[in-house]
PDB file of N, CA and C in Angstrom:
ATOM      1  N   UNK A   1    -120.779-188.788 239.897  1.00  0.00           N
ATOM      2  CA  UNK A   1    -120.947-188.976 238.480  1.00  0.00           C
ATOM      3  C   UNK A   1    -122.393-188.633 238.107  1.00  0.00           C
ATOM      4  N   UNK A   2    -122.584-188.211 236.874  1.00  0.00           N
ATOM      5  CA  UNK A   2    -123.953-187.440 236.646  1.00  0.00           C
ATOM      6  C   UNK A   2    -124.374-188.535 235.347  1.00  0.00           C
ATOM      7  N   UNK A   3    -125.414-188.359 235.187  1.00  0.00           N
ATOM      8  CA  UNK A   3    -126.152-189.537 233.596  1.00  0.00           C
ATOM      9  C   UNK A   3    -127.254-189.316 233.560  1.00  0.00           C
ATOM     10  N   UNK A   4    -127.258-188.991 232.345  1.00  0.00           N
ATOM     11  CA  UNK A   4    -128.510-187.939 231.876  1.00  0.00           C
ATOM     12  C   UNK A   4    -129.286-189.376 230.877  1.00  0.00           C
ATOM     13  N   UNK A   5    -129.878-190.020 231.576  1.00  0.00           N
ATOM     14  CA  UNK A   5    -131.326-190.914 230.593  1.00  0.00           C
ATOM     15  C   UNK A   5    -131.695-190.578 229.553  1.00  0.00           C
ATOM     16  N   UNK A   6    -131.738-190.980 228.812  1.00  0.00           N
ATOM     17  CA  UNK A   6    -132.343-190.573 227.051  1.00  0.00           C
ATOM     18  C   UNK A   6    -132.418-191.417 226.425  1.00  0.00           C
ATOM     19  N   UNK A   7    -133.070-191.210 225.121  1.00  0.00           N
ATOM     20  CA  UNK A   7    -132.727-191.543 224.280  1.00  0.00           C
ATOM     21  C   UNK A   7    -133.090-190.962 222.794  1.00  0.00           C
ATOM     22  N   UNK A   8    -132.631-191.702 221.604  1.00  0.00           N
ATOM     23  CA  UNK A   8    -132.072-190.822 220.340  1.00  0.00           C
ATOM     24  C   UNK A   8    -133.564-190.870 219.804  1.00  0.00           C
ATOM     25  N   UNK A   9    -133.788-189.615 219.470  1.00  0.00           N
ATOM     26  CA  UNK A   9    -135.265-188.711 218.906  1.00  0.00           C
ATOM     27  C   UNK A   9    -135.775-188.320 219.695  1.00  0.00           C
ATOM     28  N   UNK A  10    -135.031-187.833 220.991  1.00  0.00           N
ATOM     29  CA  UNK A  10    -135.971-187.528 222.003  1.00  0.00           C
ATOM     30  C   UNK A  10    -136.286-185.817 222.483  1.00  0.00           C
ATOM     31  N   UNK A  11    -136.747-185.116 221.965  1.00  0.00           N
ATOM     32  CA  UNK A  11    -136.519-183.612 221.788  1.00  0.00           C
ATOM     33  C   UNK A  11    -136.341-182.879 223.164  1.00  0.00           C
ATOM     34  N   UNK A  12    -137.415-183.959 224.236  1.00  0.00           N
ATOM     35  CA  UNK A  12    -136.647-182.924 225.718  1.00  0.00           C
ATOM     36  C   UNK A  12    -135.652-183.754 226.173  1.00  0.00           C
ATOM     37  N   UNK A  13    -135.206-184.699 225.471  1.00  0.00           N
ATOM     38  CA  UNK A  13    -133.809-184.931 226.036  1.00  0.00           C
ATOM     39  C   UNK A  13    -132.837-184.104 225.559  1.00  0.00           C
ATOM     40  N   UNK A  14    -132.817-183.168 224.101  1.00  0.00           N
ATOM     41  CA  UNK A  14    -131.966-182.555 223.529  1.00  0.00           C
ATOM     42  C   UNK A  14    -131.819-181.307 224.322  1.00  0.00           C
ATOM     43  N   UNK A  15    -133.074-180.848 224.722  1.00  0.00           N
ATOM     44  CA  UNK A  15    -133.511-179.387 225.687  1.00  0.00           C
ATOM     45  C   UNK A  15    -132.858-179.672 226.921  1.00  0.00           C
ATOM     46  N   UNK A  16    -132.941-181.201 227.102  1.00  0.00           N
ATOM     47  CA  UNK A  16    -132.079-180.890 229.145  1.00  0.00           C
ATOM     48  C   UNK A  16    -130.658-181.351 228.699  1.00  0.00           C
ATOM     49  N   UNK A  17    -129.991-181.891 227.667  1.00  0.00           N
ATOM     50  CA  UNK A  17    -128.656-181.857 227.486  1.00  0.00           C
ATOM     51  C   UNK A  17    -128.172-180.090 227.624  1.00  0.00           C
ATOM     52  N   UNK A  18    -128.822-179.388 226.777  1.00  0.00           N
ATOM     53  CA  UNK A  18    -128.364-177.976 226.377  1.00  0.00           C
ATOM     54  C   UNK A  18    -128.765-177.237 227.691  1.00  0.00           C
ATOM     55  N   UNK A  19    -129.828-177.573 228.615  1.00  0.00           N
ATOM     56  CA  UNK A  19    -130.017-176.856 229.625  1.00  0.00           C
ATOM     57  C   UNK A  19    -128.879-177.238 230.384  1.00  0.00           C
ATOM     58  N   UNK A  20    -128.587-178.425 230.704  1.00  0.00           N
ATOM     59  CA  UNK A  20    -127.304-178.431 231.590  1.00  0.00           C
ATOM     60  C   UNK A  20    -126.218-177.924 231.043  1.00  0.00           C
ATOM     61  N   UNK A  21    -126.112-177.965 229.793  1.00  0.00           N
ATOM     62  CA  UNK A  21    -124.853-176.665 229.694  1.00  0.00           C
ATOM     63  C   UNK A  21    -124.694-175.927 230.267  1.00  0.00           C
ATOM     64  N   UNK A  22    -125.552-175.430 229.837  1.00  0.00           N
ATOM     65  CA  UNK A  22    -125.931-173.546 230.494  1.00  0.00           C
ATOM     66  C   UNK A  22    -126.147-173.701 231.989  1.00  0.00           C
ATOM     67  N   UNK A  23    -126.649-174.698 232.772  1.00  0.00           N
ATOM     68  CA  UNK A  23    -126.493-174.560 234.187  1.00  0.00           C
ATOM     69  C   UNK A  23    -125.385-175.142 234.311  1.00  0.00           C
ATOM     70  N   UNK A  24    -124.279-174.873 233.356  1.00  0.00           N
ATOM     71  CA  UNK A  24    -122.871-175.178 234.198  1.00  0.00           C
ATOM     72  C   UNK A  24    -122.362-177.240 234.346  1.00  0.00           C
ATOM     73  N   UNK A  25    -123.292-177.879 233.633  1.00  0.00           N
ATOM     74  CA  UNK A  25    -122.703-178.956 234.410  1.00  0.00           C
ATOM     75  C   UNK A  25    -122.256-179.765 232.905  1.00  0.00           C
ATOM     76  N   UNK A  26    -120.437-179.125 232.665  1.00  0.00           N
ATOM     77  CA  UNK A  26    -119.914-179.948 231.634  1.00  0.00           C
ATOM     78  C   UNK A  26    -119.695-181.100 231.105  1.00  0.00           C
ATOM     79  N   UNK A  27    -119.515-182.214 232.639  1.00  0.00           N
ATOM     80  CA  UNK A  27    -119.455-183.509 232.665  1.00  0.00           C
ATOM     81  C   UNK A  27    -120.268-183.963 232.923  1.00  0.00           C
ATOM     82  N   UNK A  28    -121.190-184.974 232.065  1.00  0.00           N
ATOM     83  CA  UNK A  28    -122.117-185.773 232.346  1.00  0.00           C
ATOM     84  C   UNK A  28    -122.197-186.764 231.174  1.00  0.00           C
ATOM     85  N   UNK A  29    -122.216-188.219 231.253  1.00  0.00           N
ATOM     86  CA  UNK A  29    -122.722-189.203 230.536  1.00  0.00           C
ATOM     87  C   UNK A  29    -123.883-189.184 230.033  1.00  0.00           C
ATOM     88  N   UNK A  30    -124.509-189.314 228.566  1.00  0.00           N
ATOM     89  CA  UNK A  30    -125.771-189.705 228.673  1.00  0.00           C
ATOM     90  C   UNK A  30    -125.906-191.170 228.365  1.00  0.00           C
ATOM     91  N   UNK A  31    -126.701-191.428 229.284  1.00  0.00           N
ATOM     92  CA  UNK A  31    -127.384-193.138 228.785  1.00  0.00           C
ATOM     93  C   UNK A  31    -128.266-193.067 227.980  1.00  0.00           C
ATOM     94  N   UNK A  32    -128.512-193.751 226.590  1.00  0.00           N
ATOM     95  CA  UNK A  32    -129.470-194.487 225.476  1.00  0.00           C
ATOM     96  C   UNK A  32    -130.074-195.665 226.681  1.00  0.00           C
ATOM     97  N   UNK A  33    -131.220-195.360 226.756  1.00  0.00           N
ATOM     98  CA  UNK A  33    -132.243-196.374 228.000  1.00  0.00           C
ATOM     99  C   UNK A  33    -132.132-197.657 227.190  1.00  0.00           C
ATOM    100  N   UNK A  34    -132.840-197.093 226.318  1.00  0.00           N
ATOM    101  CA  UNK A  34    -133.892-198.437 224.925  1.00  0.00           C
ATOM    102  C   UNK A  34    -132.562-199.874 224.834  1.00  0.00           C
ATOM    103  N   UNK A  35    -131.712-199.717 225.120  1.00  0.00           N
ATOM    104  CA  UNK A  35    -130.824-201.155 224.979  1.00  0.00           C
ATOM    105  C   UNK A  35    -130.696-201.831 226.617  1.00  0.00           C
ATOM    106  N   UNK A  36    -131.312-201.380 227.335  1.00  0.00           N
ATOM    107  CA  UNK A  36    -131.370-201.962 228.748  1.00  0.00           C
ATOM    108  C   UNK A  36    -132.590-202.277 229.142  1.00  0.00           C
ATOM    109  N   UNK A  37    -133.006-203.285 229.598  1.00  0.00           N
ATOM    110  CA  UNK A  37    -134.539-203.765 229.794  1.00  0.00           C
ATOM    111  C   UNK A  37    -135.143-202.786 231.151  1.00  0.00           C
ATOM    112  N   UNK A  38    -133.918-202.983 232.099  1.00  0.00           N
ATOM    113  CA  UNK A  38    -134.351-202.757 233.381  1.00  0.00           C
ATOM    114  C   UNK A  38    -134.578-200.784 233.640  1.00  0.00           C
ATOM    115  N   UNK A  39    -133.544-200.417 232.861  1.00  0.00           N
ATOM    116  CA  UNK A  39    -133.363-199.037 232.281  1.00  0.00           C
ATOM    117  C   UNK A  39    -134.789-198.733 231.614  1.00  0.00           C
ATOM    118  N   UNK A  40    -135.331-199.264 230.500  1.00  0.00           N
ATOM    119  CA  UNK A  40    -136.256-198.746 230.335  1.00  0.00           C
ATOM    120  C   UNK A  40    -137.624-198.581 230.647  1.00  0.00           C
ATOM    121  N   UNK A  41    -137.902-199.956 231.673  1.00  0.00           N
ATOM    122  CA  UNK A  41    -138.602-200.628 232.199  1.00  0.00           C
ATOM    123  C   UNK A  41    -139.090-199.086 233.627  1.00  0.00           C
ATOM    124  N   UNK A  42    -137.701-198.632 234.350  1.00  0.00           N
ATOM    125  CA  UNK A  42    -137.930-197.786 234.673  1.00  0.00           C
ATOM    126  C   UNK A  42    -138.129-196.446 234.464  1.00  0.00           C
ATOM    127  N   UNK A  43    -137.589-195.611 233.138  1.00  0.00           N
ATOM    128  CA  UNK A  43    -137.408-194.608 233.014  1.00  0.00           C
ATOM    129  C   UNK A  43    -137.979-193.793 231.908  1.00  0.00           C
ATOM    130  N   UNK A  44    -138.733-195.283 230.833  1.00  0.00           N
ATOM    131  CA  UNK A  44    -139.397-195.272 230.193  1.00  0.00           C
ATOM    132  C   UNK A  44    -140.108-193.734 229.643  1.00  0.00           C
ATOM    133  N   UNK A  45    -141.616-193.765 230.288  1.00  0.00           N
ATOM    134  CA  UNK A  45    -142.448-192.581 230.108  1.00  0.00           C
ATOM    135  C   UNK A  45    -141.187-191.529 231.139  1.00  0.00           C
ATOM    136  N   UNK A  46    -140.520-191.857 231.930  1.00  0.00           N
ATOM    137  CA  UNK A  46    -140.045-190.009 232.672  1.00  0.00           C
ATOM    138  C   UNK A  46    -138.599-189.484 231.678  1.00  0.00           C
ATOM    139  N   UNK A  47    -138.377-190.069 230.648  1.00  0.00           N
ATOM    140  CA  UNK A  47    -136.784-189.452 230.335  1.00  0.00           C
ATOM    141  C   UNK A  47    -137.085-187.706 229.734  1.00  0.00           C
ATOM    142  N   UNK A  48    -136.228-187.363 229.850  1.00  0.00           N
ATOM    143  CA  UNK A  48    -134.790-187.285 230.067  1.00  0.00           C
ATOM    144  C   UNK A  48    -134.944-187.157 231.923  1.00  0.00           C
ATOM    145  N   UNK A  49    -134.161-187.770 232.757  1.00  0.00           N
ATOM    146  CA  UNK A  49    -133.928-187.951 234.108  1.00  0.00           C
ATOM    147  C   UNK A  49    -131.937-187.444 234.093  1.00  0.00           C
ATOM    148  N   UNK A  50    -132.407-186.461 235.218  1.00  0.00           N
ATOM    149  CA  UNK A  50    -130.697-186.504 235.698  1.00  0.00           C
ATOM    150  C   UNK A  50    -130.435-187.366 236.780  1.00  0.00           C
ATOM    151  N   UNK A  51    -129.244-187.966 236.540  1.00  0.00           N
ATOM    152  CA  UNK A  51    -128.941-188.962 238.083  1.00  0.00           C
ATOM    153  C   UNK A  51    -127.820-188.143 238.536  1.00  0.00           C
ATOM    154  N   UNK A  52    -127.425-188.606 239.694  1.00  0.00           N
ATOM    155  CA  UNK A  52    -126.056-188.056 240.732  1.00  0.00           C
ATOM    156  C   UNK A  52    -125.866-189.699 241.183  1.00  0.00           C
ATOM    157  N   UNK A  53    -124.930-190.270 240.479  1.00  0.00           N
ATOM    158  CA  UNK A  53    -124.716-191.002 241.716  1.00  0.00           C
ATOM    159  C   UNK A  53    -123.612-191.038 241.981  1.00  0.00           C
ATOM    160  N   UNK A  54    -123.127-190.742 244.012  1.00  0.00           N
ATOM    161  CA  UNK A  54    -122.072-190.717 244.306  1.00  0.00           C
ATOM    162  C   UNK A  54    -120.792-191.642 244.909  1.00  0.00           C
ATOM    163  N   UNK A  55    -121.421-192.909 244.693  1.00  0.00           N
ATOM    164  CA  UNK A  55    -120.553-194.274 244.702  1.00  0.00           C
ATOM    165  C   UNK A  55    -120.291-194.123 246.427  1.00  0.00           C
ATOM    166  N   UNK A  56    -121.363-193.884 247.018  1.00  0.00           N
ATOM    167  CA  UNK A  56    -121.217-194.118 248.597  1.00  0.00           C
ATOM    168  C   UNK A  56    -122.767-194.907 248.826  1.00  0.00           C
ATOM    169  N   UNK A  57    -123.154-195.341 249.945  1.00  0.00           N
ATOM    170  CA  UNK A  57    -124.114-195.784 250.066  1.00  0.00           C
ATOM    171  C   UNK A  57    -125.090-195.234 250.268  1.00  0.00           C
ATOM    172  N   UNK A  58    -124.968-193.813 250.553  1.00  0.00           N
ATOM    173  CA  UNK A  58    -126.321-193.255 250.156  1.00  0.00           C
ATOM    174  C   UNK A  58    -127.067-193.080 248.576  1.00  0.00           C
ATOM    175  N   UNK A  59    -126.573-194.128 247.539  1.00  0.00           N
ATOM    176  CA  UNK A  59    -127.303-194.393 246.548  1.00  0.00           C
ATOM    177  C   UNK A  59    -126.868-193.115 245.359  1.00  0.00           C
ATOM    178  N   UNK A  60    -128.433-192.808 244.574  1.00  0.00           N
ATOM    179  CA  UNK A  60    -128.404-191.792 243.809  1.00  0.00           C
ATOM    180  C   UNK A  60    -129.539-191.006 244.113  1.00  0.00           C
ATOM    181  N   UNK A  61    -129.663-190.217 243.655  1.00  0.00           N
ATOM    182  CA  UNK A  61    -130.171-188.941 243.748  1.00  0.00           C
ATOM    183  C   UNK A  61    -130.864-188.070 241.904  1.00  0.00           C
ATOM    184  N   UNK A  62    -132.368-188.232 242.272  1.00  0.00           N
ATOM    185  CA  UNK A  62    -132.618-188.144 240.890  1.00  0.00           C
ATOM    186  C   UNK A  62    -133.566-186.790 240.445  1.00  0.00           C
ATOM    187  N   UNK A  63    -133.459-185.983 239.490  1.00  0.00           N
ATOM    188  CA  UNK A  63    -134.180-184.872 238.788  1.00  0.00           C
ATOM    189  C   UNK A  63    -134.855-184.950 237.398  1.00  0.00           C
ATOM    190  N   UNK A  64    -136.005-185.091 238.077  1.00  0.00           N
ATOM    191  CA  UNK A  64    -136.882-185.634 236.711  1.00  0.00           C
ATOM    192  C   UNK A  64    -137.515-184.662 235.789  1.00  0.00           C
ATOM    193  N   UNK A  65    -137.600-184.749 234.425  1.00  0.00           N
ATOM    194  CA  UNK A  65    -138.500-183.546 233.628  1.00  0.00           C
ATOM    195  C   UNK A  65    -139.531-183.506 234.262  1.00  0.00           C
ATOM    196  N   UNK A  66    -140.266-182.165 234.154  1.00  0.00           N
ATOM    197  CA  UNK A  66    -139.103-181.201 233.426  1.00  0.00           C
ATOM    198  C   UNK A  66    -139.232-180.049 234.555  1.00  0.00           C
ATOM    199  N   UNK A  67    -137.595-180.015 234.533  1.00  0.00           N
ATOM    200  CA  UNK A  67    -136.825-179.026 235.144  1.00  0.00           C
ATOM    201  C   UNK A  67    -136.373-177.871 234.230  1.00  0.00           C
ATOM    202  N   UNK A  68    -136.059-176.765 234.945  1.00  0.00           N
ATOM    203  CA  UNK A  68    -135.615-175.662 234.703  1.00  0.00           C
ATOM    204  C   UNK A  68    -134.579-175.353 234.907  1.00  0.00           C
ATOM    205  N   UNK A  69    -133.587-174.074 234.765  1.00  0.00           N
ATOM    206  CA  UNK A  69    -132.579-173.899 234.585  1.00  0.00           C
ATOM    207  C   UNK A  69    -132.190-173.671 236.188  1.00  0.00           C
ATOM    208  N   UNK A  70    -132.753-173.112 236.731  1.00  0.00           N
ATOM    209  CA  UNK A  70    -132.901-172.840 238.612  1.00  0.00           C
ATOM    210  C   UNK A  70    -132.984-173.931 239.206  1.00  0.00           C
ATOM    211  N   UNK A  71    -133.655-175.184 238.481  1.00  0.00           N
ATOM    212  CA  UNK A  71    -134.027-176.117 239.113  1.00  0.00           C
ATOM    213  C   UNK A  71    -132.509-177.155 239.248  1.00  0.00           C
ATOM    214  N   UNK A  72    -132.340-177.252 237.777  1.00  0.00           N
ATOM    215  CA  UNK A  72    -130.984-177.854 237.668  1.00  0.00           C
ATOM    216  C   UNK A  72    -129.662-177.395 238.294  1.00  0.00           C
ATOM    217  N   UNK A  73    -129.427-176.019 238.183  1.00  0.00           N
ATOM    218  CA  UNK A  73    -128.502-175.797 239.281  1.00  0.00           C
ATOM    219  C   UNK A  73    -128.178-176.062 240.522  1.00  0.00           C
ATOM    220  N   UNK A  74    -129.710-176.094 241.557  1.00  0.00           N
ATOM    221  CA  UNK A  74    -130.003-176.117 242.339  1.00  0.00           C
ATOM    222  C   UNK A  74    -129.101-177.748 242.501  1.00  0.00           C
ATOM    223  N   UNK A  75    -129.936-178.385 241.927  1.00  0.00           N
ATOM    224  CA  UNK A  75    -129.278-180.100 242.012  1.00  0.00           C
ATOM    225  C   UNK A  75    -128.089-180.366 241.785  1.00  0.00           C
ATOM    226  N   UNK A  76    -127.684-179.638 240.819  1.00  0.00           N
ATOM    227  CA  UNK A  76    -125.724-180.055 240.693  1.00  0.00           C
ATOM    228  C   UNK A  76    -124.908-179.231 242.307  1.00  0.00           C
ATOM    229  N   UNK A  77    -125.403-178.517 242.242  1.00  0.00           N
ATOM    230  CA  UNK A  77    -124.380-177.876 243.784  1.00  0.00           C
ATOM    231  C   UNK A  77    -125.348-178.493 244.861  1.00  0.00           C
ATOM    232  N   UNK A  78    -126.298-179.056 244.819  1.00  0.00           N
ATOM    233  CA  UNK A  78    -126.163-179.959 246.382  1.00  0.00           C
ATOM    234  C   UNK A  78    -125.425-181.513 246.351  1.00  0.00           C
ATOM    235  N   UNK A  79    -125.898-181.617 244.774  1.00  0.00           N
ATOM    236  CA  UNK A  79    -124.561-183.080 244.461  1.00  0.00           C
ATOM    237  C   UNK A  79    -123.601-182.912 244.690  1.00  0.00           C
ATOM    238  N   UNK A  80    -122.658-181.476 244.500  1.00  0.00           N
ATOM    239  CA  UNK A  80    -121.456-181.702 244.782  1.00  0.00           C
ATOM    240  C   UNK A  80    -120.789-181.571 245.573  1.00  0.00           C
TER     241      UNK A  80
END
């Protein structure tokens, strides 16, 4: 599962929604941080953040701004 950190007025969160289009990755949640303490507490100053997490115990797996279109690809096909 993928979840893209954000939140609303956030202009490079709008740029890495539309970049992951275009690198192909249709399904993804975004999370609004600002209503979670612990969420924002961490992710605060780095959003927009892509997560992978794959519900095994090796956790998640994270791509922080700012990435590129090479960069993001790169991360969805080793997630998957």
């Amino acid at each position: 599962m993928f979840l893209l950190y954000s939140t609303t007025g956030c202009h490079l969160c709008d740029e890495a929604v539309a970049l992951l289009r275009v690198a192909g990755l249709s399904e993804f949640d975004v999370v609004d941080i600002v209503d979670d303490e612990c969420l924002f507490a961490e992710y605060g100053i780095r959003i927009p953040v892509l997560v992978y997490l794959d519900g095994k115990l090796s956790g998640k797996k994270e791509l922080a701004w700012p990435f590129d279109l090479l960069s993001a690809r790169e991360f969805i096909r080793r997630c998957r």
